[in-house]
PDB file of N, CA and C in Angstrom:
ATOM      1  N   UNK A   1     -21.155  52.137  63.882  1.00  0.00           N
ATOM      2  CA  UNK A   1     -20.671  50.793  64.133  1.00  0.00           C
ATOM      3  C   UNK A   1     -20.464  50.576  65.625  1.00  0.00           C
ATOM      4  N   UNK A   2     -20.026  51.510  66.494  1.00  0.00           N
ATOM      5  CA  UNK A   2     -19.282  51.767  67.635  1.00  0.00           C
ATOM      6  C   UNK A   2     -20.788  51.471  68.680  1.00  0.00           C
ATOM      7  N   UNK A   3     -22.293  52.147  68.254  1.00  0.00           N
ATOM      8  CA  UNK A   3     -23.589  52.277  68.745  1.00  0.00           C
ATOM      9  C   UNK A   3     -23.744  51.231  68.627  1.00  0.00           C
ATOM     10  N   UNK A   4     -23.846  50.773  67.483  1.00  0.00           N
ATOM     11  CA  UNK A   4     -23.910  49.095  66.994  1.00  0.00           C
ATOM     12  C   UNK A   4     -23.535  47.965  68.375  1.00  0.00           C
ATOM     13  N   UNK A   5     -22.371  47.998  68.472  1.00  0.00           N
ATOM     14  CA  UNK A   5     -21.757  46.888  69.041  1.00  0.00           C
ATOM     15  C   UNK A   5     -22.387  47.483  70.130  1.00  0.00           C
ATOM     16  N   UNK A   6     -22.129  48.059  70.807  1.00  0.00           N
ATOM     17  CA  UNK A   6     -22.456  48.597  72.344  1.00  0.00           C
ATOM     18  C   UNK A   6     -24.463  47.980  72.777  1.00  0.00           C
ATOM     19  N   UNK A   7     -25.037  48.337  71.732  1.00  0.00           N
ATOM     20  CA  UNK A   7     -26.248  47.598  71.851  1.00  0.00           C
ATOM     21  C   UNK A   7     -26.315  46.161  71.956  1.00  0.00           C
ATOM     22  N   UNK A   8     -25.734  45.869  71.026  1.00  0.00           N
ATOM     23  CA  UNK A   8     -25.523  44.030  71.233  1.00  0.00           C
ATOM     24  C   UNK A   8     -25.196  43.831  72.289  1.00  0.00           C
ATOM     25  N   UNK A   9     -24.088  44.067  73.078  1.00  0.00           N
ATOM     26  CA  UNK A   9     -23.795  43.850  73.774  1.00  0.00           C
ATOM     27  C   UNK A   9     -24.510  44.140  75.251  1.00  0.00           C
ATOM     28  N   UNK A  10     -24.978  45.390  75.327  1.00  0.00           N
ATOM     29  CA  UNK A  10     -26.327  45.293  76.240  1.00  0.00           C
ATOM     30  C   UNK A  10     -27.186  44.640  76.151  1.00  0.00           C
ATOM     31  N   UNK A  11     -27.783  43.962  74.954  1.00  0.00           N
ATOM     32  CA  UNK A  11     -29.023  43.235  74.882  1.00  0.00           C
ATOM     33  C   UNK A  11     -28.489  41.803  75.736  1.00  0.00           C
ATOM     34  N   UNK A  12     -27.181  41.268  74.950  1.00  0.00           N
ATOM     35  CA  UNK A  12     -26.582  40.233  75.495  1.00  0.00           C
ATOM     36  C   UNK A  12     -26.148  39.789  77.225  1.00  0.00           C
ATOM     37  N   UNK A  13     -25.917  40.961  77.692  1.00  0.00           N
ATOM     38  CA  UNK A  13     -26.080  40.969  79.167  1.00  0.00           C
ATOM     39  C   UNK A  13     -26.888  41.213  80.108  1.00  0.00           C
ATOM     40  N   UNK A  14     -28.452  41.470  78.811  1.00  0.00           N
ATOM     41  CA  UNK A  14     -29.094  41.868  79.985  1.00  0.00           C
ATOM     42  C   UNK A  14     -30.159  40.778  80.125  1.00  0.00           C
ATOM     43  N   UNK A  15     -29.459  39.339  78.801  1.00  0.00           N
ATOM     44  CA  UNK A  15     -30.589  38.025  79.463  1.00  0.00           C
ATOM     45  C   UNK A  15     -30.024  37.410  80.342  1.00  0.00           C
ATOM     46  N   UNK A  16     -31.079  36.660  80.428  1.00  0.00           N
ATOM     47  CA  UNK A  16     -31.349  35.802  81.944  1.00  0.00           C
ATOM     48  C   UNK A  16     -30.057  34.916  81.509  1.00  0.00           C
ATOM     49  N   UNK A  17     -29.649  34.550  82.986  1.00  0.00           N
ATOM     50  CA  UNK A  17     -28.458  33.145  83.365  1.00  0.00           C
ATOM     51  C   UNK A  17     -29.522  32.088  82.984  1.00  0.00           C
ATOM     52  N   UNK A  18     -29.111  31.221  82.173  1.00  0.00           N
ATOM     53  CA  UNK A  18     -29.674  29.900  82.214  1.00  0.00           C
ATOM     54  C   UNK A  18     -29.280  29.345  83.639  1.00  0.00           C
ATOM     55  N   UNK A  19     -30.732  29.086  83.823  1.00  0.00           N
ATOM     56  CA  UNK A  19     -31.388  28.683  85.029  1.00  0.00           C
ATOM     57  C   UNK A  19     -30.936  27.235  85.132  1.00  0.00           C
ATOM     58  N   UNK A  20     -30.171  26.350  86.185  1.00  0.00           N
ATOM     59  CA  UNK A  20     -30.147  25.219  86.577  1.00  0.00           C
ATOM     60  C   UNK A  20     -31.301  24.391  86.661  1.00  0.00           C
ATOM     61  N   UNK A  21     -30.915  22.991  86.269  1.00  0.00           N
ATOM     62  CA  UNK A  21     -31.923  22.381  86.165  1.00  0.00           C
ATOM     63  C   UNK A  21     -33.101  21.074  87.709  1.00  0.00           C
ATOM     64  N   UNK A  22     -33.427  21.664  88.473  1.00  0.00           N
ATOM     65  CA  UNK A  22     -33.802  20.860  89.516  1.00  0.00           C
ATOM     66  C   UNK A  22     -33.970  19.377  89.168  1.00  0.00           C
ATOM     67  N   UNK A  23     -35.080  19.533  87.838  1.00  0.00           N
ATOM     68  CA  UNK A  23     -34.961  18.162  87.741  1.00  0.00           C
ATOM     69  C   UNK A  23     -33.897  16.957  87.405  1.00  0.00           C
ATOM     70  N   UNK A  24     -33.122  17.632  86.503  1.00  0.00           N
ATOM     71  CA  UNK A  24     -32.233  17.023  86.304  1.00  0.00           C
ATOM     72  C   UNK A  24     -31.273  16.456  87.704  1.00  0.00           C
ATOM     73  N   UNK A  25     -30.980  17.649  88.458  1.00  0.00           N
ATOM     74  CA  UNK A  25     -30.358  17.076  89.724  1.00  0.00           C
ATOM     75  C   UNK A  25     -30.937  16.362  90.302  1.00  0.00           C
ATOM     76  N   UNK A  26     -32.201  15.959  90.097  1.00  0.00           N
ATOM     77  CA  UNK A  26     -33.084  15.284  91.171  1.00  0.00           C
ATOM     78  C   UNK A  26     -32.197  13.622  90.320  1.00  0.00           C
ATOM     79  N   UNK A  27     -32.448  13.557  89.089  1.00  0.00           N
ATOM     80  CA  UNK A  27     -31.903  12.231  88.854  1.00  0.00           C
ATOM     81  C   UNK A  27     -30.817  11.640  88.937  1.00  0.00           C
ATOM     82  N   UNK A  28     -29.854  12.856  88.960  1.00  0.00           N
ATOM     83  CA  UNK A  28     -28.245  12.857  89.253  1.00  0.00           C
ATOM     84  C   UNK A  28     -27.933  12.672  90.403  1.00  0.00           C
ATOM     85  N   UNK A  29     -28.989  13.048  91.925  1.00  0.00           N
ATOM     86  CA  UNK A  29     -28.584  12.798  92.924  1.00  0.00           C
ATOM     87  C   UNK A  29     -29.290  11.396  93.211  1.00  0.00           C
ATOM     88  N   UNK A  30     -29.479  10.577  92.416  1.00  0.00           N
ATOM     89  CA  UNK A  30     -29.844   9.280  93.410  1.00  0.00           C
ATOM     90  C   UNK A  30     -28.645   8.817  93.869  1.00  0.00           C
ATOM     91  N   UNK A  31     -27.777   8.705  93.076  1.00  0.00           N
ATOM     92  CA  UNK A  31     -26.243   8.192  93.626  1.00  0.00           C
ATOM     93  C   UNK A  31     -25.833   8.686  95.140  1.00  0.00           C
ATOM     94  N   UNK A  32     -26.302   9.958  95.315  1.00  0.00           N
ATOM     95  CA  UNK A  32     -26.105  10.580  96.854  1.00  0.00           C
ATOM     96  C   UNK A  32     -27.327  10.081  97.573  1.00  0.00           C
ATOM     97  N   UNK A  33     -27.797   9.526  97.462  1.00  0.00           N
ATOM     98  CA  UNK A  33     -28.592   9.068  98.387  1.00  0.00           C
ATOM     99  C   UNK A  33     -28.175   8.078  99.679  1.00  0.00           C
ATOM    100  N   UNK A  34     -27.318   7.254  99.154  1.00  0.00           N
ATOM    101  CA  UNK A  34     -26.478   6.156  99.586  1.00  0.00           C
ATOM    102  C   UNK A  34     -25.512   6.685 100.826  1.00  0.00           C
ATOM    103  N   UNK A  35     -25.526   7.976 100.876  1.00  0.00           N
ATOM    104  CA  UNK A  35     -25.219   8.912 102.306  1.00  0.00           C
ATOM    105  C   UNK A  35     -25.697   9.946 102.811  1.00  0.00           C
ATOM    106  N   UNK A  36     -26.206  10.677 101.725  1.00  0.00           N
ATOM    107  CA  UNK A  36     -27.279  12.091 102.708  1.00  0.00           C
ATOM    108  C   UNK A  36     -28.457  11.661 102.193  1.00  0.00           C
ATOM    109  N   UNK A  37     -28.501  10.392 102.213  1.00  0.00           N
ATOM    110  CA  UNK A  37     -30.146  10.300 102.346  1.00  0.00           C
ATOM    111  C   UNK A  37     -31.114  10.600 100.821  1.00  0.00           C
ATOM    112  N   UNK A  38     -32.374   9.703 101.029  1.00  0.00           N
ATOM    113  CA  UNK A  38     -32.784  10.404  99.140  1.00  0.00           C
ATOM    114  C   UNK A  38     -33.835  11.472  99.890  1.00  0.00           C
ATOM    115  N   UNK A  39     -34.000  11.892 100.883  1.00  0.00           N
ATOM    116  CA  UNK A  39     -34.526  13.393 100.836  1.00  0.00           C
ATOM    117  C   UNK A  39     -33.357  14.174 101.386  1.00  0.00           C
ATOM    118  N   UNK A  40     -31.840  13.749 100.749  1.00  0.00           N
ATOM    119  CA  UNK A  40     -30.792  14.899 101.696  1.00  0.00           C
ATOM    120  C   UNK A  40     -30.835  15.163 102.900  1.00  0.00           C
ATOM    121  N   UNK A  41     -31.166  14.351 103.601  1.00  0.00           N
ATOM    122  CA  UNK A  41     -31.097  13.969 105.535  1.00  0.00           C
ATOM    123  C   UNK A  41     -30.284  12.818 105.295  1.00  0.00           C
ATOM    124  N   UNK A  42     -29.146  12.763 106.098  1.00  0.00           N
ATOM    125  CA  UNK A  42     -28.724  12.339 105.979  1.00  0.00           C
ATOM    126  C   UNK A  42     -28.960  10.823 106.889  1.00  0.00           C
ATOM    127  N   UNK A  43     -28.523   9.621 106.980  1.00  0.00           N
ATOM    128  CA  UNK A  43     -28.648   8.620 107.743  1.00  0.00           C
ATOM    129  C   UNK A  43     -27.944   8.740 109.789  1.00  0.00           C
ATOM    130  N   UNK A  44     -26.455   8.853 108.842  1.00  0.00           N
ATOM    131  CA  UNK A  44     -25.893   9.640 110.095  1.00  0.00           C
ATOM    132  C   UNK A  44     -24.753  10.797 110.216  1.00  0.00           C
ATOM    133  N   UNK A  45     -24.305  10.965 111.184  1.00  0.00           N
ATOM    134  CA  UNK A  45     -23.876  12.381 111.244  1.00  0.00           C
ATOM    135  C   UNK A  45     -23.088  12.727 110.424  1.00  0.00           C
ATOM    136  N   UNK A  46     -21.954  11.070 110.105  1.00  0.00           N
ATOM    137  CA  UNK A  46     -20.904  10.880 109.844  1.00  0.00           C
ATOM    138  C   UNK A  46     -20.768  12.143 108.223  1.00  0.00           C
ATOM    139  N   UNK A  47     -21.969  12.001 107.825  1.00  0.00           N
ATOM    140  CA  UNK A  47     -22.086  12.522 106.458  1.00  0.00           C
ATOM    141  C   UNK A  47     -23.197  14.034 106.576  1.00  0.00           C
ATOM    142  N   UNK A  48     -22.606  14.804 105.933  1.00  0.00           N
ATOM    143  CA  UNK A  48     -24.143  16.227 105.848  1.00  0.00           C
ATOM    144  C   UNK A  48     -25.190  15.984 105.192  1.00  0.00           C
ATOM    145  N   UNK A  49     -26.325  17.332 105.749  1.00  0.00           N
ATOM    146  CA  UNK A  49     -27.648  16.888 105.201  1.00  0.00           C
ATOM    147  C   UNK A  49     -27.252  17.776 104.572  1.00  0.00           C
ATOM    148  N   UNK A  50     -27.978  17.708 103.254  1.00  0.00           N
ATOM    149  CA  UNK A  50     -27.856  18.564 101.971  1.00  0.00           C
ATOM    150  C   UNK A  50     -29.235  19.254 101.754  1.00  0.00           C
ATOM    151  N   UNK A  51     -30.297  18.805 102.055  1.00  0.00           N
ATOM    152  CA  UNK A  51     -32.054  19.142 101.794  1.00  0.00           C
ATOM    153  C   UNK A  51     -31.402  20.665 102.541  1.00  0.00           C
ATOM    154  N   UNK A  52     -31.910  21.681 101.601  1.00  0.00           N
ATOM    155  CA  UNK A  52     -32.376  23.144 101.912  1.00  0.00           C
ATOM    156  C   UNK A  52     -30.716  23.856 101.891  1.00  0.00           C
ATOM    157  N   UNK A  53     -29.818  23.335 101.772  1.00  0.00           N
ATOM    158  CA  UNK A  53     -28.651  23.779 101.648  1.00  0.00           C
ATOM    159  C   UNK A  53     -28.723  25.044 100.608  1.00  0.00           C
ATOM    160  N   UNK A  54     -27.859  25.884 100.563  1.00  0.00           N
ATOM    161  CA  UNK A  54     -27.985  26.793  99.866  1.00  0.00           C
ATOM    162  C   UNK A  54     -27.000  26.513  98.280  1.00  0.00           C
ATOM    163  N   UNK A  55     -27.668  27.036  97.116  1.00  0.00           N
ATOM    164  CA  UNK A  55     -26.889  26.129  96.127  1.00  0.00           C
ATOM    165  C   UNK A  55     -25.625  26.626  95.923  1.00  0.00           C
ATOM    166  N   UNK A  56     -25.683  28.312  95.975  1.00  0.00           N
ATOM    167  CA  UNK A  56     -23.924  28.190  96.076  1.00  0.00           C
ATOM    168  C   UNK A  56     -23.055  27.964  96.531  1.00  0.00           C
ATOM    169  N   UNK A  57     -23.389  27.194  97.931  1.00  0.00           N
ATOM    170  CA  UNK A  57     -22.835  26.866  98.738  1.00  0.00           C
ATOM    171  C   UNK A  57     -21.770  25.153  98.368  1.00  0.00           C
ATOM    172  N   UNK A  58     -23.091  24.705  97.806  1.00  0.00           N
ATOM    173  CA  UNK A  58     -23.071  23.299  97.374  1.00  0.00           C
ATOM    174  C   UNK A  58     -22.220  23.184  95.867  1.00  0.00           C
ATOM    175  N   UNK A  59     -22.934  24.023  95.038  1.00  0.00           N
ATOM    176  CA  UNK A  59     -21.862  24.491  93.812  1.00  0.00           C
ATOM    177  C   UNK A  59     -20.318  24.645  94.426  1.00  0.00           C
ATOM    178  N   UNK A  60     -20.100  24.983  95.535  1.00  0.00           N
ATOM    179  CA  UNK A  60     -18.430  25.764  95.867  1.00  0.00           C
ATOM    180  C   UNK A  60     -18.135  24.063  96.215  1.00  0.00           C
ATOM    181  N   UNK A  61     -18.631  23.724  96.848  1.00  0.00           N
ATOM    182  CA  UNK A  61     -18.120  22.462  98.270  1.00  0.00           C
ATOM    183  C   UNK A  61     -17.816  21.382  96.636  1.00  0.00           C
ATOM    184  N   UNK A  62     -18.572  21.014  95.830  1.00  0.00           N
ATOM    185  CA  UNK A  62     -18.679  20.377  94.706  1.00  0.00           C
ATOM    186  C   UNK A  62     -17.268  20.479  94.009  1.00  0.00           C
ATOM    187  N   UNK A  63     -17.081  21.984  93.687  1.00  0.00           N
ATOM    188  CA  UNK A  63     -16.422  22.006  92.620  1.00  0.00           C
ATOM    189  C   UNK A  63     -14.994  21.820  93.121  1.00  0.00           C
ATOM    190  N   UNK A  64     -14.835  22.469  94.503  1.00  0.00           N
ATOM    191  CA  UNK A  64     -14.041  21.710  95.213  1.00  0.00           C
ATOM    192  C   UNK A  64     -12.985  20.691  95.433  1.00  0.00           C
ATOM    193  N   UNK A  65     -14.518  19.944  95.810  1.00  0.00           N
ATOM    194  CA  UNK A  65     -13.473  18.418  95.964  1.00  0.00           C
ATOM    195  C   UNK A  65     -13.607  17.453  94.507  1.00  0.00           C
ATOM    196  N   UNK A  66     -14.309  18.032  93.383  1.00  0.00           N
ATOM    197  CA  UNK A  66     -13.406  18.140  92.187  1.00  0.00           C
ATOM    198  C   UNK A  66     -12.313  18.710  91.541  1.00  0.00           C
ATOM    199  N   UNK A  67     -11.883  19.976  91.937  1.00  0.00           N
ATOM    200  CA  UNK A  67     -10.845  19.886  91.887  1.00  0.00           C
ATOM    201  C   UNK A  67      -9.626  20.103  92.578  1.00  0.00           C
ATOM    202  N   UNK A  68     -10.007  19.148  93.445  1.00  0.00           N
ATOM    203  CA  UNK A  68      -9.000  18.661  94.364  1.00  0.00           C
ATOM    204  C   UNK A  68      -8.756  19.408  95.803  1.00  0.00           C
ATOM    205  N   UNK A  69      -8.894  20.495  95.740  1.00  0.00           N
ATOM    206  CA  UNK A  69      -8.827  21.589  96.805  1.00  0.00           C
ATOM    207  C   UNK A  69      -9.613  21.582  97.837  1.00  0.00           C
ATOM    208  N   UNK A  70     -10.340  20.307  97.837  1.00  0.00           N
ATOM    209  CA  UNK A  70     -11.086  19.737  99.294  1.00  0.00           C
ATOM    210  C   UNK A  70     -11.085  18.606  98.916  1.00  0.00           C
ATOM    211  N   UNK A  71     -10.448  17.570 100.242  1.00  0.00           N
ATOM    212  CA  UNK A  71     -10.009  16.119  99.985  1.00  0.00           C
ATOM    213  C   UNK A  71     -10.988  15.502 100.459  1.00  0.00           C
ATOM    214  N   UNK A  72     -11.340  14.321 100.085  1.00  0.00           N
ATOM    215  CA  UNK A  72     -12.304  13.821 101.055  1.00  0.00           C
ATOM    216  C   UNK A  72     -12.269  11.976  99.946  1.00  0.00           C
ATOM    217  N   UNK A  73     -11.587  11.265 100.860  1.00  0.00           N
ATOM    218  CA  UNK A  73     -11.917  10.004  99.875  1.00  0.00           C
ATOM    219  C   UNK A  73     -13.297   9.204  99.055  1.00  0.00           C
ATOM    220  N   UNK A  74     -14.431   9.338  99.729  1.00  0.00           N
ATOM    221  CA  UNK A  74     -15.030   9.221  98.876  1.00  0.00           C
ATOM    222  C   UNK A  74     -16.022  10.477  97.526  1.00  0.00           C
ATOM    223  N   UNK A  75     -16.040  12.041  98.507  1.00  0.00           N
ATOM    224  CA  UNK A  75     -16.546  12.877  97.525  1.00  0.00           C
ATOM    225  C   UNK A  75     -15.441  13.516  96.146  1.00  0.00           C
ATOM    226  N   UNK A  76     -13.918  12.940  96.602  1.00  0.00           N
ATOM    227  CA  UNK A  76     -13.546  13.485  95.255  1.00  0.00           C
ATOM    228  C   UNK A  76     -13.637  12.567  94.287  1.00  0.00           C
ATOM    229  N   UNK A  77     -13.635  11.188  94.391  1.00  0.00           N
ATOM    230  CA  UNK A  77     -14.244  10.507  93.508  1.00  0.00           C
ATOM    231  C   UNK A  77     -15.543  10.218  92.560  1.00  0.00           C
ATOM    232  N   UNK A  78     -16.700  10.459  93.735  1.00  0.00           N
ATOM    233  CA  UNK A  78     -17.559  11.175  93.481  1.00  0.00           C
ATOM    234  C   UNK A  78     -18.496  12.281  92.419  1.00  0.00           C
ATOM    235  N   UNK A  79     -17.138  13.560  92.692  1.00  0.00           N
ATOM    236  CA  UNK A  79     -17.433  14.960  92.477  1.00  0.00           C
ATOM    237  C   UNK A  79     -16.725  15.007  91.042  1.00  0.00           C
ATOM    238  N   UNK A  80     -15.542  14.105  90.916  1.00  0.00           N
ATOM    239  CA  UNK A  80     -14.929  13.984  89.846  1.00  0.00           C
ATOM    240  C   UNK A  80     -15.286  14.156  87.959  1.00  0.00           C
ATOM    241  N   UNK A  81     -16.375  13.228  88.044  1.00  0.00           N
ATOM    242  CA  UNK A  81     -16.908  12.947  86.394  1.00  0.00           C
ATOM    243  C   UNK A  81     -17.543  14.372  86.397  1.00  0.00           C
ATOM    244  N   UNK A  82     -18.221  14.621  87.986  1.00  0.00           N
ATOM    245  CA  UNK A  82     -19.346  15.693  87.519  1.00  0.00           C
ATOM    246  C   UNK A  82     -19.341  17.154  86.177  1.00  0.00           C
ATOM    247  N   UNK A  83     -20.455  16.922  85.641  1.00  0.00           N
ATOM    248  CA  UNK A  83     -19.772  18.266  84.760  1.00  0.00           C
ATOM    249  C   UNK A  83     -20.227  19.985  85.612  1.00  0.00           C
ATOM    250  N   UNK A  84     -19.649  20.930  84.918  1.00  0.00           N
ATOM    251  CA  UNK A  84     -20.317  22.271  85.877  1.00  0.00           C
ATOM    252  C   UNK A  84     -22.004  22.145  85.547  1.00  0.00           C
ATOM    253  N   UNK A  85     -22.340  21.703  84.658  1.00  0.00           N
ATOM    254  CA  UNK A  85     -24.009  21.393  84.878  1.00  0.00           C
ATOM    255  C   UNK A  85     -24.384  20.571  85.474  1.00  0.00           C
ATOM    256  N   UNK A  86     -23.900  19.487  85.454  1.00  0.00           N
ATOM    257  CA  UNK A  86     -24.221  18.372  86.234  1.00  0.00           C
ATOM    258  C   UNK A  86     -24.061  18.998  87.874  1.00  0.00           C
ATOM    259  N   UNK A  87     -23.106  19.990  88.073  1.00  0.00           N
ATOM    260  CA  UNK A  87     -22.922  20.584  89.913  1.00  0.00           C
ATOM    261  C   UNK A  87     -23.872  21.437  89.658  1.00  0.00           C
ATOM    262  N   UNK A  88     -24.158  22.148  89.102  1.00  0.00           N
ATOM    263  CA  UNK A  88     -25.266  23.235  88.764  1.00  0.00           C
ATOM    264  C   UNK A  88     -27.021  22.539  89.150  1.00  0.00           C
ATOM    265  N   UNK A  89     -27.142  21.556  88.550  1.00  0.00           N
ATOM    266  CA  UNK A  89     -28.096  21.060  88.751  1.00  0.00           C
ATOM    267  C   UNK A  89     -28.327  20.263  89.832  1.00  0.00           C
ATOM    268  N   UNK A  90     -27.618  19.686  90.568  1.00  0.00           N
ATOM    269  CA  UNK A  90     -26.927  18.894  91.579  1.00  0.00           C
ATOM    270  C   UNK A  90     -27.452  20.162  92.959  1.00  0.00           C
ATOM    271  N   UNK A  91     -27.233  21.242  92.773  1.00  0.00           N
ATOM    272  CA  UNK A  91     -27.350  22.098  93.675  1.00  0.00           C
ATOM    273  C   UNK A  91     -28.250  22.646  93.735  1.00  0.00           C
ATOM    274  N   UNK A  92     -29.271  23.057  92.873  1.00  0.00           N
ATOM    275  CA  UNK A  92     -30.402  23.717  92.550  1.00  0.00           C
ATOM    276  C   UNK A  92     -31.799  22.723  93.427  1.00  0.00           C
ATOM    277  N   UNK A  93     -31.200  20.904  92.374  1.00  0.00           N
ATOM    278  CA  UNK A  93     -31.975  20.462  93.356  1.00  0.00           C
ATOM    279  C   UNK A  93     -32.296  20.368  94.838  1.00  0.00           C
ATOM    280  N   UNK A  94     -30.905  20.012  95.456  1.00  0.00           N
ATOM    281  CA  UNK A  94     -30.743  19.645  97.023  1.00  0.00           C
ATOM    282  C   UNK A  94     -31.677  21.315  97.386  1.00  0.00           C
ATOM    283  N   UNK A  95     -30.991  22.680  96.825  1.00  0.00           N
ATOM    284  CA  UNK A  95     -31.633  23.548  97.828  1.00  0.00           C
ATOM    285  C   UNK A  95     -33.084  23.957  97.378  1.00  0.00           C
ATOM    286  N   UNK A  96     -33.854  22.880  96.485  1.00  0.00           N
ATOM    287  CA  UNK A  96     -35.252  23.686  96.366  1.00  0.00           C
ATOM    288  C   UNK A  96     -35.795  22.596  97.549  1.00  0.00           C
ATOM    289  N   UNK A  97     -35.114  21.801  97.736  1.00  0.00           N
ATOM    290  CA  UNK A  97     -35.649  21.122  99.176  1.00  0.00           C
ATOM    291  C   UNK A  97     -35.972  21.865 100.448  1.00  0.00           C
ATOM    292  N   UNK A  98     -37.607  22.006 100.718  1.00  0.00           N
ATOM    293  CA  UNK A  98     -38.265  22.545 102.216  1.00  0.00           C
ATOM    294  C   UNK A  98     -38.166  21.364 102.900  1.00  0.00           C
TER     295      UNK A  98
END
């Protein structure tokens, strides 16, 4: 029983992370367009470019100023509804940007 479980449980850790979805972020970020730009360049400085960003980077900054622990008046509003897939995908897209 003891062999048993111990296998399951290796098999179970040894699949893949579901992979984030680019496309999906691609449709989720039109709303960001309206400040870093719809290729993530941003317009001006005032705001970051996001194109090529690294995604865990963007995943951290996200989850963030959702929850609350980075202020920013318009990204915690923003960052708020997002779900962890919705930041997941959100990030995958911006950094498959060359």
């Amino acid at each position: 029983m003891k062999n048993t479980a111990m296998i399951i449980l290796a098999a179970l850790l040894s699949l893949p992370a579901v992979a984030a979805d680019a496309e999906a972020g691609k449709a989720k970020a039109a709303v960001c367009a309206g400040c870093h730009g719809a290729d993530g360049i941003s317009f001006t400085p005032l705001y970051p470019n996001l194109k090529g960003q690294k995604a865990a980077y963007l995943e951290k900054q996200l989850h963030a100023f959702k929850d609350g622990s980075r202020t920013d008046p318009v990204m915690g509003p923003m960052a708020g509804p997002l779900s962890d897939e919705d930041i997941s995908n959100l990030a995958a897209y911006f950094s498959s940007l060359k």
